[in-house]
PDB file of N, CA and C in Angstrom:
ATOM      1  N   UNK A   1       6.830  33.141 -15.704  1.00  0.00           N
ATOM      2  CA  UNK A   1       7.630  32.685 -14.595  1.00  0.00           C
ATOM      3  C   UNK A   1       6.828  31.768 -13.668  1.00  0.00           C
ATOM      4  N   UNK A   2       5.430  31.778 -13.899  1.00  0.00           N
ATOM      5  CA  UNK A   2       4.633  31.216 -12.426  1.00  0.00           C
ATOM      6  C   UNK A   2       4.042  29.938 -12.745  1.00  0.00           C
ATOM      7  N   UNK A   3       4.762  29.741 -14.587  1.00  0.00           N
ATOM      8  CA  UNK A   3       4.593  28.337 -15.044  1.00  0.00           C
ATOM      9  C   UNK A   3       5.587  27.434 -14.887  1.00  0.00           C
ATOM     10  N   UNK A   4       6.370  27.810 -14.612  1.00  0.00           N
ATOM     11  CA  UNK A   4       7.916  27.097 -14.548  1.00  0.00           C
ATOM     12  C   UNK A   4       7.984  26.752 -12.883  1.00  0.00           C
ATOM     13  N   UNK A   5       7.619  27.614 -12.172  1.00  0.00           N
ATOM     14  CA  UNK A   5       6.844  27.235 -10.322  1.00  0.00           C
ATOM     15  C   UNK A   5       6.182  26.227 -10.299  1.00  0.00           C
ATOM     16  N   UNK A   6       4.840  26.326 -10.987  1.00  0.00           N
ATOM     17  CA  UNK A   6       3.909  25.325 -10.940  1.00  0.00           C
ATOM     18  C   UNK A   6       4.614  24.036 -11.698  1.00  0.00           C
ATOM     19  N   UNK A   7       5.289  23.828 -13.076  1.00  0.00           N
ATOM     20  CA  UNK A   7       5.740  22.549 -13.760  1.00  0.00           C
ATOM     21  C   UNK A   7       6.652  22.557 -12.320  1.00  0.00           C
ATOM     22  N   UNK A   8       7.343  22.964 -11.417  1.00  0.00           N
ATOM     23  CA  UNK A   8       8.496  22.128 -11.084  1.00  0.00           C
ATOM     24  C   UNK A   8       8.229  21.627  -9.539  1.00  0.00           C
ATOM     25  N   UNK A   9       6.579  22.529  -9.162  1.00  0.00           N
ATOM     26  CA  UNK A   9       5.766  21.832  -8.045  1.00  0.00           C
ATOM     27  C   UNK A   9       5.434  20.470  -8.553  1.00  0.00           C
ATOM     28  N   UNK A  10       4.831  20.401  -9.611  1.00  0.00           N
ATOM     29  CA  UNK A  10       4.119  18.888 -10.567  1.00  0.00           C
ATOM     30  C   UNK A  10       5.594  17.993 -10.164  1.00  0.00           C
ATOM     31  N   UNK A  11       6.173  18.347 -11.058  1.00  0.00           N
ATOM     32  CA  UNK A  11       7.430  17.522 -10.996  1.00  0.00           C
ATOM     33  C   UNK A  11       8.072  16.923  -9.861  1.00  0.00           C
ATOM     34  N   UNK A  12       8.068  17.398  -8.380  1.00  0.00           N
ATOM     35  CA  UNK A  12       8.528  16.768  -7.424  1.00  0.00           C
ATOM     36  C   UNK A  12       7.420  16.226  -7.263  1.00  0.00           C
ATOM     37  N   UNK A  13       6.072  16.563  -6.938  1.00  0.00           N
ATOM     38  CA  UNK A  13       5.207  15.512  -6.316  1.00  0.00           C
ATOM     39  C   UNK A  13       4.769  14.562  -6.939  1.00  0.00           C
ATOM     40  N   UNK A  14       5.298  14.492  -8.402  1.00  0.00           N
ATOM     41  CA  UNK A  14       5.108  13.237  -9.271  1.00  0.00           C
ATOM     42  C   UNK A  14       6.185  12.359  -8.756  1.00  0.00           C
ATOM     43  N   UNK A  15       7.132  12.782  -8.460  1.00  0.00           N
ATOM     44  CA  UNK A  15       8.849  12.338  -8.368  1.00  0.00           C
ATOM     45  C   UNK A  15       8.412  11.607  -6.897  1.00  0.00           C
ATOM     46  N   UNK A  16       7.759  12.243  -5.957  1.00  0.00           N
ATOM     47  CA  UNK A  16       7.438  11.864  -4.895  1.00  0.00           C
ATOM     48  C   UNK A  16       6.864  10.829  -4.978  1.00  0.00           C
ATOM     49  N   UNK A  17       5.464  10.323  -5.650  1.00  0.00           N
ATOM     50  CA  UNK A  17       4.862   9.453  -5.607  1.00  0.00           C
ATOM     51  C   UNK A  17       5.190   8.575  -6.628  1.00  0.00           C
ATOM     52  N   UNK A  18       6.120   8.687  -7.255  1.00  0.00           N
ATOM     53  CA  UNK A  18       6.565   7.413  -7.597  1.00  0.00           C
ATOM     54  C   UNK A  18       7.602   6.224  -6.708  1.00  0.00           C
ATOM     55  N   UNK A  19       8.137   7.251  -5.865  1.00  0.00           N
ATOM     56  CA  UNK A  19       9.014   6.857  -5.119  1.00  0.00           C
ATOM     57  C   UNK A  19       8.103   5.923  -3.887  1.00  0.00           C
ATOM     58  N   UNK A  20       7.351   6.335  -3.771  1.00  0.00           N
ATOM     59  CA  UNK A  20       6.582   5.482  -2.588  1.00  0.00           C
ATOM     60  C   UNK A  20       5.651   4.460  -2.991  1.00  0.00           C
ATOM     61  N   UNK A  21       5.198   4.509  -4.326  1.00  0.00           N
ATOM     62  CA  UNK A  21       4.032   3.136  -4.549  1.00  0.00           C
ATOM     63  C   UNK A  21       5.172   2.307  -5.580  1.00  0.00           C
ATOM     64  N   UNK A  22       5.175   1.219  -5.527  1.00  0.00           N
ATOM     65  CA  UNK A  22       6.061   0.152  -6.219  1.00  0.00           C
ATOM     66  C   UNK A  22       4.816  -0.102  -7.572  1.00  0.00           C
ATOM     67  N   UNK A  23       5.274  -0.144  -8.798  1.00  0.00           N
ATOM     68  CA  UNK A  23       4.443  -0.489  -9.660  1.00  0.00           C
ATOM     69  C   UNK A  23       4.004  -1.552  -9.578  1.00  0.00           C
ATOM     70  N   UNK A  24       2.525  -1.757  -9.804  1.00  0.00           N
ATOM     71  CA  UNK A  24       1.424  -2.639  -9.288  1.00  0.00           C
ATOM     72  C   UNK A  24       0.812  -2.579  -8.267  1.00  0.00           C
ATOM     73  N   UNK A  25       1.360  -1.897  -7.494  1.00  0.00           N
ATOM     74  CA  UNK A  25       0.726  -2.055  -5.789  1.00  0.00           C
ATOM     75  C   UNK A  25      -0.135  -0.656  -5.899  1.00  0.00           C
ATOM     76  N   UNK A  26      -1.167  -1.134  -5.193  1.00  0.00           N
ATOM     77  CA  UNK A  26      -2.194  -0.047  -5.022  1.00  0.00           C
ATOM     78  C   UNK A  26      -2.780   0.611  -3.172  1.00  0.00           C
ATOM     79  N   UNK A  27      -2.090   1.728  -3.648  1.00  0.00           N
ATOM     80  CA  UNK A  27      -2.036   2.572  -2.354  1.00  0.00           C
ATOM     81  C   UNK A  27      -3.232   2.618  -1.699  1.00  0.00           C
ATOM     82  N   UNK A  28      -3.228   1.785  -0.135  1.00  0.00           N
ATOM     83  CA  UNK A  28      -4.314   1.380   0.326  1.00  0.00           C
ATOM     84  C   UNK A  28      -4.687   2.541   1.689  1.00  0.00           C
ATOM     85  N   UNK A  29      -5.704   3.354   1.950  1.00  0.00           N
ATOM     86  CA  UNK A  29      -5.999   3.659   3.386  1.00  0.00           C
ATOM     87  C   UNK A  29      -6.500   3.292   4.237  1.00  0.00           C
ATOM     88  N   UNK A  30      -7.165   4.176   5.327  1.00  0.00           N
ATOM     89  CA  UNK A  30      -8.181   3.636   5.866  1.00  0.00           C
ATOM     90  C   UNK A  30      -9.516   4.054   5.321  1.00  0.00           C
ATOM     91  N   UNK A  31      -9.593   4.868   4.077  1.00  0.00           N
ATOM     92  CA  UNK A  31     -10.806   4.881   3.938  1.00  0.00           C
ATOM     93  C   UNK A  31     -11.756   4.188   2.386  1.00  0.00           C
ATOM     94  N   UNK A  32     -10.410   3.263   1.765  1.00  0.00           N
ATOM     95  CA  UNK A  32     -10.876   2.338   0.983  1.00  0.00           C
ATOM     96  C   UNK A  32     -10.163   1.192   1.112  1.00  0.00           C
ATOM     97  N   UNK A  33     -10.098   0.981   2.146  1.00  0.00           N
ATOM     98  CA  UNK A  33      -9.205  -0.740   2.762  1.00  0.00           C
ATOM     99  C   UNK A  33     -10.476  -1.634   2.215  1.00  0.00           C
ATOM    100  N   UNK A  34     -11.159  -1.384   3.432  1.00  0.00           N
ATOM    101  CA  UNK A  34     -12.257  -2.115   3.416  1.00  0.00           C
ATOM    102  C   UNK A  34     -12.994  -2.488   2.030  1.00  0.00           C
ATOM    103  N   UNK A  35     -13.134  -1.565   1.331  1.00  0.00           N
ATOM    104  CA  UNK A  35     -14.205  -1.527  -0.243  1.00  0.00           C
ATOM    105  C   UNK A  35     -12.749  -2.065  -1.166  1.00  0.00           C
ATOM    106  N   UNK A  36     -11.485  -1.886  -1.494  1.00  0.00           N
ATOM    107  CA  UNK A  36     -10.679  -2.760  -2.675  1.00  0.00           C
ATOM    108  C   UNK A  36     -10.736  -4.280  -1.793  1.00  0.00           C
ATOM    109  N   UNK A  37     -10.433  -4.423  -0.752  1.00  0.00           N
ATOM    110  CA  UNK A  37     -10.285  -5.747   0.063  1.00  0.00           C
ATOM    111  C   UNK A  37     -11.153  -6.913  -0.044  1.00  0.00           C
ATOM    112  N   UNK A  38     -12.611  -5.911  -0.357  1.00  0.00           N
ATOM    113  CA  UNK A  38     -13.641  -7.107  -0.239  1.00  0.00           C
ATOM    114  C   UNK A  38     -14.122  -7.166  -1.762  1.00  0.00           C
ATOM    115  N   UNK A  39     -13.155  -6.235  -2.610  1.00  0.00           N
ATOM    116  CA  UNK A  39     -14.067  -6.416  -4.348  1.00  0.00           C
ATOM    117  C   UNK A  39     -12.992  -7.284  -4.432  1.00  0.00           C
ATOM    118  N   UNK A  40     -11.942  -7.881  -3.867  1.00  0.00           N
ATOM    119  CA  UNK A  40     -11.011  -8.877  -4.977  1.00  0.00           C
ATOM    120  C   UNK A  40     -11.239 -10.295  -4.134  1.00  0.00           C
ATOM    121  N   UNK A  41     -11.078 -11.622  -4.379  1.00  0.00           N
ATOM    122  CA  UNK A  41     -11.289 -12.501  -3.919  1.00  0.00           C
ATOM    123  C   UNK A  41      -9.867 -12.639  -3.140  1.00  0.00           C
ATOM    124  N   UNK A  42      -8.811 -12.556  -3.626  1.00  0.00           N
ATOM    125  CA  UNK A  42      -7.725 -12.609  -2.878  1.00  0.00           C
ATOM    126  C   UNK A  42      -6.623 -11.211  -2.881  1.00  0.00           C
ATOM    127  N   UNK A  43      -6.081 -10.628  -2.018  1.00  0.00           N
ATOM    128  CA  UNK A  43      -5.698  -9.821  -1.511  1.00  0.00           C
ATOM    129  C   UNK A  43      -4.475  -9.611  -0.403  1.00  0.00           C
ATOM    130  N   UNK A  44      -3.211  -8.922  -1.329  1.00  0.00           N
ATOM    131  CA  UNK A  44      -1.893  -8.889  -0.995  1.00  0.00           C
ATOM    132  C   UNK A  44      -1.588  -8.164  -0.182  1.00  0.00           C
ATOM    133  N   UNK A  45      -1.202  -7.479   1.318  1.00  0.00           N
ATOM    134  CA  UNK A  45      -1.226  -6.291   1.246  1.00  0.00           C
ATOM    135  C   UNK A  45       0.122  -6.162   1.850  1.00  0.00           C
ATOM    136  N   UNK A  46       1.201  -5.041   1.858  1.00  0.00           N
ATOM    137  CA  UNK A  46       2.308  -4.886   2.655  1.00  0.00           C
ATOM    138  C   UNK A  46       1.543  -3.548   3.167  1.00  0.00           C
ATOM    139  N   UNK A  47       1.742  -3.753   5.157  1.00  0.00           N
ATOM    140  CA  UNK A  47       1.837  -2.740   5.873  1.00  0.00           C
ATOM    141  C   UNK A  47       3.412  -2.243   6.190  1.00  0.00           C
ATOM    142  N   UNK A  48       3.736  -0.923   6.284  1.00  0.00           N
ATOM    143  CA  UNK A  48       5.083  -0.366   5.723  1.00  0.00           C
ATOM    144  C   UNK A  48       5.076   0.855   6.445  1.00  0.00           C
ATOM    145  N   UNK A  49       6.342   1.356   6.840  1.00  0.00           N
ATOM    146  CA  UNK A  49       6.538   2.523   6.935  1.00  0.00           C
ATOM    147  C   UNK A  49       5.623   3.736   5.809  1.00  0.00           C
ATOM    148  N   UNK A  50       5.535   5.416   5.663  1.00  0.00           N
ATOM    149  CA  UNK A  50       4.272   5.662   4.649  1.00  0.00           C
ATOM    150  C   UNK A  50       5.078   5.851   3.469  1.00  0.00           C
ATOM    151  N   UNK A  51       6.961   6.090   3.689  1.00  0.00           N
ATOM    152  CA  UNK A  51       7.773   6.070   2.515  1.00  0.00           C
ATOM    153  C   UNK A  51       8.878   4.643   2.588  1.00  0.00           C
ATOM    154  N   UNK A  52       8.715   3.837   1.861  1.00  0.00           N
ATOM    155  CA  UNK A  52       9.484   2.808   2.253  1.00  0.00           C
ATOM    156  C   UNK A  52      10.306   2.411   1.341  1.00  0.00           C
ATOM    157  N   UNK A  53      11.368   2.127   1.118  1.00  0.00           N
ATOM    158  CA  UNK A  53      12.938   1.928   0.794  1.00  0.00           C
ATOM    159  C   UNK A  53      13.881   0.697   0.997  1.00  0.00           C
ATOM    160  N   UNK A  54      14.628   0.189   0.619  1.00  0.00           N
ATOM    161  CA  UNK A  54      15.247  -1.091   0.967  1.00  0.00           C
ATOM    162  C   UNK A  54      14.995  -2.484   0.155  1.00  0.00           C
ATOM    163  N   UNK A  55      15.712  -3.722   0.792  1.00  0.00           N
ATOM    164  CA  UNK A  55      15.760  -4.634   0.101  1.00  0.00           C
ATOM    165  C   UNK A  55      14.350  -5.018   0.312  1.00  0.00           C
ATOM    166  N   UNK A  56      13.713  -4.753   1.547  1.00  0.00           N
ATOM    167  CA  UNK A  56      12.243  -5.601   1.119  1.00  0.00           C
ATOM    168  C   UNK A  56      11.256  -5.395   0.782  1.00  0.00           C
ATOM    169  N   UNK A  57      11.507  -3.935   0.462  1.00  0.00           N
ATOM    170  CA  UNK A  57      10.719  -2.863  -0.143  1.00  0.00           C
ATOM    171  C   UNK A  57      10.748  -3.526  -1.944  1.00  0.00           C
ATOM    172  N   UNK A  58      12.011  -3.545  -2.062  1.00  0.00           N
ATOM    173  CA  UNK A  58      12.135  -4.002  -3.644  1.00  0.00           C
ATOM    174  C   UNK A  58      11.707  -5.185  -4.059  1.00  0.00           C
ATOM    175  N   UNK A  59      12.151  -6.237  -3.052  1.00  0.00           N
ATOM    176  CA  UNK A  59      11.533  -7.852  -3.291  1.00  0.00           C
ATOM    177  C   UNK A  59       9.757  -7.754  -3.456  1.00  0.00           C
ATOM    178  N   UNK A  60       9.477  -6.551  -2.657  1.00  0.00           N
ATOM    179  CA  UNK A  60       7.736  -7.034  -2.535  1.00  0.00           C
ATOM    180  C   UNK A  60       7.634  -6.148  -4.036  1.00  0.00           C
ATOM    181  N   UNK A  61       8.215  -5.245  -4.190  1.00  0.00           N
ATOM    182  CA  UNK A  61       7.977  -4.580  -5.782  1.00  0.00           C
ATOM    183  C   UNK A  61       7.928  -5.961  -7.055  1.00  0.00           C
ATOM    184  N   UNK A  62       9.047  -6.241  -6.568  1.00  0.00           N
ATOM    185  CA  UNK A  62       9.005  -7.449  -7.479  1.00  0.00           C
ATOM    186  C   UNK A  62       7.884  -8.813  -7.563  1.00  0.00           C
ATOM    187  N   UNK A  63       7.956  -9.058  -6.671  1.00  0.00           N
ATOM    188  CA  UNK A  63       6.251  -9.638  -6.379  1.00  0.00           C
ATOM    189  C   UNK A  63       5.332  -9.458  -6.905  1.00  0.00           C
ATOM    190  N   UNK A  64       5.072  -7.467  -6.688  1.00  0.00           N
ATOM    191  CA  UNK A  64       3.814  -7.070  -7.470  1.00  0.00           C
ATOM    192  C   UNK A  64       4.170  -6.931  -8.528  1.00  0.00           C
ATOM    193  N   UNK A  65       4.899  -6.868  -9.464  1.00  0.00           N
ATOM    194  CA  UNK A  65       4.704  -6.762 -11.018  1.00  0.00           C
ATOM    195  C   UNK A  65       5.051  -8.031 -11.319  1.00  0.00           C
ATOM    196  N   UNK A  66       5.359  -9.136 -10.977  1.00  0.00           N
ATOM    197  CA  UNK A  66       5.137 -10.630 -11.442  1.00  0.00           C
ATOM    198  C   UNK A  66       3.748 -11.143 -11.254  1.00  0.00           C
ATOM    199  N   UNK A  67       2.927 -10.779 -10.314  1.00  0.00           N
ATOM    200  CA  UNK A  67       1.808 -10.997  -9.881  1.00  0.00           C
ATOM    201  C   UNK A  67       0.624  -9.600 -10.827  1.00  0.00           C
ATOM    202  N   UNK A  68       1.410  -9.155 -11.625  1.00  0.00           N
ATOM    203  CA  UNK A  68      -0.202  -7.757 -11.911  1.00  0.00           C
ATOM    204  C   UNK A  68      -0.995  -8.809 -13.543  1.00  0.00           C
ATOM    205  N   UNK A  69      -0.653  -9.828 -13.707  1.00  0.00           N
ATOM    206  CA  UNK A  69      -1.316 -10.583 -14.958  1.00  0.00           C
ATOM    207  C   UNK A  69      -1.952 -11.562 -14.219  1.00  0.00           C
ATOM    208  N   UNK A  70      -2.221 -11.649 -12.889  1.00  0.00           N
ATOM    209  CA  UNK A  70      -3.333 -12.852 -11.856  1.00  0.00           C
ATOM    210  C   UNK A  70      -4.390 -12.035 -11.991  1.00  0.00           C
ATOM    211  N   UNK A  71      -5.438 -12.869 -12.692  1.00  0.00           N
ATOM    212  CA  UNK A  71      -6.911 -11.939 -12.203  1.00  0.00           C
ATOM    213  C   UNK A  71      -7.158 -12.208 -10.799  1.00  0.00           C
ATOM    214  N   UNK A  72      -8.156 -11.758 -10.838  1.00  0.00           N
ATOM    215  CA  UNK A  72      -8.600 -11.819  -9.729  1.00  0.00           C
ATOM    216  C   UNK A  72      -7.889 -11.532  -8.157  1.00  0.00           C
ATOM    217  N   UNK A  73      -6.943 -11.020  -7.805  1.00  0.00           N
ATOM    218  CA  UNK A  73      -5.535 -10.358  -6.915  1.00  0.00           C
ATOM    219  C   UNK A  73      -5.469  -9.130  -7.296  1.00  0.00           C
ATOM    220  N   UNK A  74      -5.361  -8.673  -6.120  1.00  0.00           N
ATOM    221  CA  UNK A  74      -4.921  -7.026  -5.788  1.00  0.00           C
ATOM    222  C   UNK A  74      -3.736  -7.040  -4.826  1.00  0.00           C
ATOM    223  N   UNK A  75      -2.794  -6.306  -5.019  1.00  0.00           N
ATOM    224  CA  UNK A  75      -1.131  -6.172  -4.422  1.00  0.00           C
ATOM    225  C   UNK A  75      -1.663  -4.907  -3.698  1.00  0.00           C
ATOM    226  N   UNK A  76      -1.781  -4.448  -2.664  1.00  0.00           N
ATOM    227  CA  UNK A  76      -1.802  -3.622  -1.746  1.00  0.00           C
ATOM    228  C   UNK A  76      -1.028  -3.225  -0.973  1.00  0.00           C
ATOM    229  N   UNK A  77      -0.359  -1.629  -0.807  1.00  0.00           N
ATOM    230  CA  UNK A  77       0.699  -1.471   0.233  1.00  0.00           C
ATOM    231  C   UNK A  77      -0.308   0.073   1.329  1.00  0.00           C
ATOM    232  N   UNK A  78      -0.158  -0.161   2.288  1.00  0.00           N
ATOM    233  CA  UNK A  78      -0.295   0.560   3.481  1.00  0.00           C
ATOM    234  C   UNK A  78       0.589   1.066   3.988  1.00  0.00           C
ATOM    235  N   UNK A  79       0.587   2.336   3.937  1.00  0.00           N
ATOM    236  CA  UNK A  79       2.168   2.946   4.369  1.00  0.00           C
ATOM    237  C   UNK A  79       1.133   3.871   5.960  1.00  0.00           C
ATOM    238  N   UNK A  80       1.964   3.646   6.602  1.00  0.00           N
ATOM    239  CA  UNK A  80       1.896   4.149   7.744  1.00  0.00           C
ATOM    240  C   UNK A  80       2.564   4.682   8.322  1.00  0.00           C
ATOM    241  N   UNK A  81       2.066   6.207   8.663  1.00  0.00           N
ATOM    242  CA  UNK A  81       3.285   7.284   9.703  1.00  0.00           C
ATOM    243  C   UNK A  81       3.019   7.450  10.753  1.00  0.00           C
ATOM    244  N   UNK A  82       3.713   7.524  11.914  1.00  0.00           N
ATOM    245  CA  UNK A  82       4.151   7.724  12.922  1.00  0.00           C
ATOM    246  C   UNK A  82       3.835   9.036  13.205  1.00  0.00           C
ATOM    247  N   UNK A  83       3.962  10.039  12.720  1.00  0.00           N
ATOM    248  CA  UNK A  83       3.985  11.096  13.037  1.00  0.00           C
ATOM    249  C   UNK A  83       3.280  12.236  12.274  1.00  0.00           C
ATOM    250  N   UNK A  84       2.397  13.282  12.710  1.00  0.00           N
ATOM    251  CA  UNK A  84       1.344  14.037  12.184  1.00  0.00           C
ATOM    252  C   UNK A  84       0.291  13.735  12.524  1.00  0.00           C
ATOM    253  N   UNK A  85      -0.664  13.474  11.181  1.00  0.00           N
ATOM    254  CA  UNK A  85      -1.726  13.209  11.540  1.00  0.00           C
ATOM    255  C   UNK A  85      -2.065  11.638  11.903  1.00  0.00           C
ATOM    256  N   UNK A  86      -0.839  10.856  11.615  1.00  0.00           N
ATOM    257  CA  UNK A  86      -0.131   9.116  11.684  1.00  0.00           C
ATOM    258  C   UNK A  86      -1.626   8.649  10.907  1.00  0.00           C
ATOM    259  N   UNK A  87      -1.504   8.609   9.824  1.00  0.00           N
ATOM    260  CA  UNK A  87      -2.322   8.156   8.800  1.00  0.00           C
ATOM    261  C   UNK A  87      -1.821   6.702   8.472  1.00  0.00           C
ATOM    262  N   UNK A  88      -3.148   6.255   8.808  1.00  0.00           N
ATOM    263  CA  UNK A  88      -3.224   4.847   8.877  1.00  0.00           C
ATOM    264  C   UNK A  88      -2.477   3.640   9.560  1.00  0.00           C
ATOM    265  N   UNK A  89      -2.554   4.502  10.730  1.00  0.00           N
ATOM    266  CA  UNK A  89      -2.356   3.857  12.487  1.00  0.00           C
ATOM    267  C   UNK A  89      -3.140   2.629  12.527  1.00  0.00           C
ATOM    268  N   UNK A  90      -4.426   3.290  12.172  1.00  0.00           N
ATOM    269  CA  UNK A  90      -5.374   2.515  12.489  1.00  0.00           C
ATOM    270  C   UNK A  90      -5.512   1.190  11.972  1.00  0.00           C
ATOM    271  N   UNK A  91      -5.088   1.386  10.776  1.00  0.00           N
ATOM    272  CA  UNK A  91      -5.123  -0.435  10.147  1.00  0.00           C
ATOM    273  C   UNK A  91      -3.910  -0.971  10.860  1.00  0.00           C
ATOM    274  N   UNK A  92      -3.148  -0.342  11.039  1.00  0.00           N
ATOM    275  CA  UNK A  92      -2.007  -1.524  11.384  1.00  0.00           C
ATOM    276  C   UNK A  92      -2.518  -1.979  12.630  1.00  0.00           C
ATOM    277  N   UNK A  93      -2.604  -1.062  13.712  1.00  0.00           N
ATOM    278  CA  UNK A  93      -3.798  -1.581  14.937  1.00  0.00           C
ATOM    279  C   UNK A  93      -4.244  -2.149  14.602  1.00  0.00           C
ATOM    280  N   UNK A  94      -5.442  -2.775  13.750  1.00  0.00           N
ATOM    281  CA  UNK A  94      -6.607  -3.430  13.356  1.00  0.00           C
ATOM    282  C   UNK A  94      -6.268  -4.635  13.567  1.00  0.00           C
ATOM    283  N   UNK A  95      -4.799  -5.029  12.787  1.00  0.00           N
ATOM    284  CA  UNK A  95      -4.269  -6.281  12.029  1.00  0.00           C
ATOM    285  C   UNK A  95      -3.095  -7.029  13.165  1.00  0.00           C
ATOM    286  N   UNK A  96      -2.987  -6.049  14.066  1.00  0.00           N
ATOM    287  CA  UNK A  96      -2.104  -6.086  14.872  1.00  0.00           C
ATOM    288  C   UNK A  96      -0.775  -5.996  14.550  1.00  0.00           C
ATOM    289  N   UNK A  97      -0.470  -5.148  13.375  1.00  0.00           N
ATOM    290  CA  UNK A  97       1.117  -4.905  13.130  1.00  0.00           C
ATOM    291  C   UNK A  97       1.726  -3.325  14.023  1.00  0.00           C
ATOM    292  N   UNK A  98       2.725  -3.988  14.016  1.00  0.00           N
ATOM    293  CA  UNK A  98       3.523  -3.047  14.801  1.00  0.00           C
ATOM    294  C   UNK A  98       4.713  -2.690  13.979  1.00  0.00           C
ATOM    295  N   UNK A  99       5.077  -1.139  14.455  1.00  0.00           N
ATOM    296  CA  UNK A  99       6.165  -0.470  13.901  1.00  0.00           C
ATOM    297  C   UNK A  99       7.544  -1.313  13.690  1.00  0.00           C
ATOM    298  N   UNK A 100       7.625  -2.371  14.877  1.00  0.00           N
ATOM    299  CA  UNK A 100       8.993  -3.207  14.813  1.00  0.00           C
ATOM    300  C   UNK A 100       8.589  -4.256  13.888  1.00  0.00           C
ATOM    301  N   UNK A 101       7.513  -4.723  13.276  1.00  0.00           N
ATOM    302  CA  UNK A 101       7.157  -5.761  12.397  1.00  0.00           C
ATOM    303  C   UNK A 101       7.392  -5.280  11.032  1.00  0.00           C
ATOM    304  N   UNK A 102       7.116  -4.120  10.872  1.00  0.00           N
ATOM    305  CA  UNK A 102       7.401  -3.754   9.227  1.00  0.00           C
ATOM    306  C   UNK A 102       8.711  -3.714   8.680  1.00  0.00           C
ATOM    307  N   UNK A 103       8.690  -3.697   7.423  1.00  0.00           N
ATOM    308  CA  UNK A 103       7.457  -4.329   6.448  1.00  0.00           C
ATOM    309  C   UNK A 103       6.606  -6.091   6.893  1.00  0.00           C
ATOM    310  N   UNK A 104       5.272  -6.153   6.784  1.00  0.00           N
ATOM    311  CA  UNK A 104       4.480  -6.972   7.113  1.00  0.00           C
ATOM    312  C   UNK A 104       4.130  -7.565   6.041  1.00  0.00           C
ATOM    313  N   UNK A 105       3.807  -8.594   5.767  1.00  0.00           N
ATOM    314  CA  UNK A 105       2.371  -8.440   4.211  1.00  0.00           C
ATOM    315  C   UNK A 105       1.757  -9.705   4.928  1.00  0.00           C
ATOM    316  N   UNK A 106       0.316  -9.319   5.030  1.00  0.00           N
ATOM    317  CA  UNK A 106      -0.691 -10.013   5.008  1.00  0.00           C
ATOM    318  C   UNK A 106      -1.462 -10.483   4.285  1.00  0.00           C
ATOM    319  N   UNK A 107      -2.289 -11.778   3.707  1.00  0.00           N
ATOM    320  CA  UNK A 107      -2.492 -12.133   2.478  1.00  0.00           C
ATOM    321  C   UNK A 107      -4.186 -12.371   3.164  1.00  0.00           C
ATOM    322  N   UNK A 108      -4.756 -11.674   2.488  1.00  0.00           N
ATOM    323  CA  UNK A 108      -6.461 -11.424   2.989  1.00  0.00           C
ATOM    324  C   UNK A 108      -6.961 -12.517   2.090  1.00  0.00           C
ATOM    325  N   UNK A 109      -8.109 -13.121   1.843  1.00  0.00           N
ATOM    326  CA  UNK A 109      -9.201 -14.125   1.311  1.00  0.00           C
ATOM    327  C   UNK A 109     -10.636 -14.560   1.809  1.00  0.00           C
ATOM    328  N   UNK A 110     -10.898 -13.763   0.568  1.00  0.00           N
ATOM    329  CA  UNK A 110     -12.587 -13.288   0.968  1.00  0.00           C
ATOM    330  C   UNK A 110     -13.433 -14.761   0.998  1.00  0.00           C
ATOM    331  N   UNK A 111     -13.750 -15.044   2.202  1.00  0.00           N
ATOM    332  CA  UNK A 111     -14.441 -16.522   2.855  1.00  0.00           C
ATOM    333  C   UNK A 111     -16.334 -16.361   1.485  1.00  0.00           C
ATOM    334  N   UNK A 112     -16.851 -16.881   1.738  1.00  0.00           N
ATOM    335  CA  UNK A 112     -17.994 -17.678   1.216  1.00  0.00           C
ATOM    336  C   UNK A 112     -19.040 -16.253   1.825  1.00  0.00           C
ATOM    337  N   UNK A 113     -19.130 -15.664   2.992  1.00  0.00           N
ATOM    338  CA  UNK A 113     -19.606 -14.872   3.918  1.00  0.00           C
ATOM    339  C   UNK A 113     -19.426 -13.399   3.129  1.00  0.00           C
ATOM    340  N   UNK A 114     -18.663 -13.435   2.654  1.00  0.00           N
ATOM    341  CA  UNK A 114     -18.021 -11.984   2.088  1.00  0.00           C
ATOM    342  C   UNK A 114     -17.139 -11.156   2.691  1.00  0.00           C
ATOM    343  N   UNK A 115     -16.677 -12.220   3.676  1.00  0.00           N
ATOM    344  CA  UNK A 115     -15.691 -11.413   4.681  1.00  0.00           C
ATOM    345  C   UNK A 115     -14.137 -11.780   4.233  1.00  0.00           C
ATOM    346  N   UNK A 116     -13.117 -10.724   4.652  1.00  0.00           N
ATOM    347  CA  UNK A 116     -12.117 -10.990   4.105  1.00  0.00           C
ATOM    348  C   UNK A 116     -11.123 -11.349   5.622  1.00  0.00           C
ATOM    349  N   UNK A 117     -10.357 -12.537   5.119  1.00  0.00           N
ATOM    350  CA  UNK A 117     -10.091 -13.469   6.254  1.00  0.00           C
ATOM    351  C   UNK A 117      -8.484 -13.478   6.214  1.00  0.00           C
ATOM    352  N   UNK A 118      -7.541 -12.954   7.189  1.00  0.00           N
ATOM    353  CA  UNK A 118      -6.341 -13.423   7.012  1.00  0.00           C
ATOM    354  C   UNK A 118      -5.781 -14.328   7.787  1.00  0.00           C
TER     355      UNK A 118
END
């Protein structure tokens, strides 16, 4: 009985996270922004609500899987909550996006310096 618990725990939080990363896009925080941002030369990112839904949710899906055969590009989404522990406040602060701006996408490009420039 306590296998059929556990398969049907698996099962929603798989169900869950498919629902929130769009295939191709790679779920960005604050504590590997910085390190995927500066290994790719150019760099996609949508800042977003942390579950996001809708038409522009889908257009940027579409984006990233037309775009996952570009070397050298990384499709990045930042989902950000409001509420709890509001995980990954902080980048949108950083970048200066705001809750009324999302969905955002900022297109980063790592300068000569090694810095990544939007």
């Amino acid at each position: 009985m306590w296998f059929f618990s556990i398969l049907t725990v698996l099962v929603l939080l798989d169900s869950t996270t498919i629902a929130h990363n769009c295939a191709g896009c790679t779920p960005l925080d604050t504590l590997v922004f910085d390190k995927l941002i500066h290994a790719f030369p150019t760099s996609l990112v949508k800042f977003d609500v942390a579950y996001p839904y809708g038409d522009a949710h889908d257009e940027f899906a579409k984006v990233s899987k037309d775009a996952a055969d570009v070397d050298n590009l990384i499709i990045g989404e930042v989902g950000i909550k409001d509420y709890g522990e509001k995980d990954n406040e902080d980048l949108g602060a950083r970048f200066n996006v705001k809750k009324e701006d999302y969905p955002a996408v900022i297109l980063f490009i790592r300068g000569e310096a090694g810095a990544a420039e939007h």
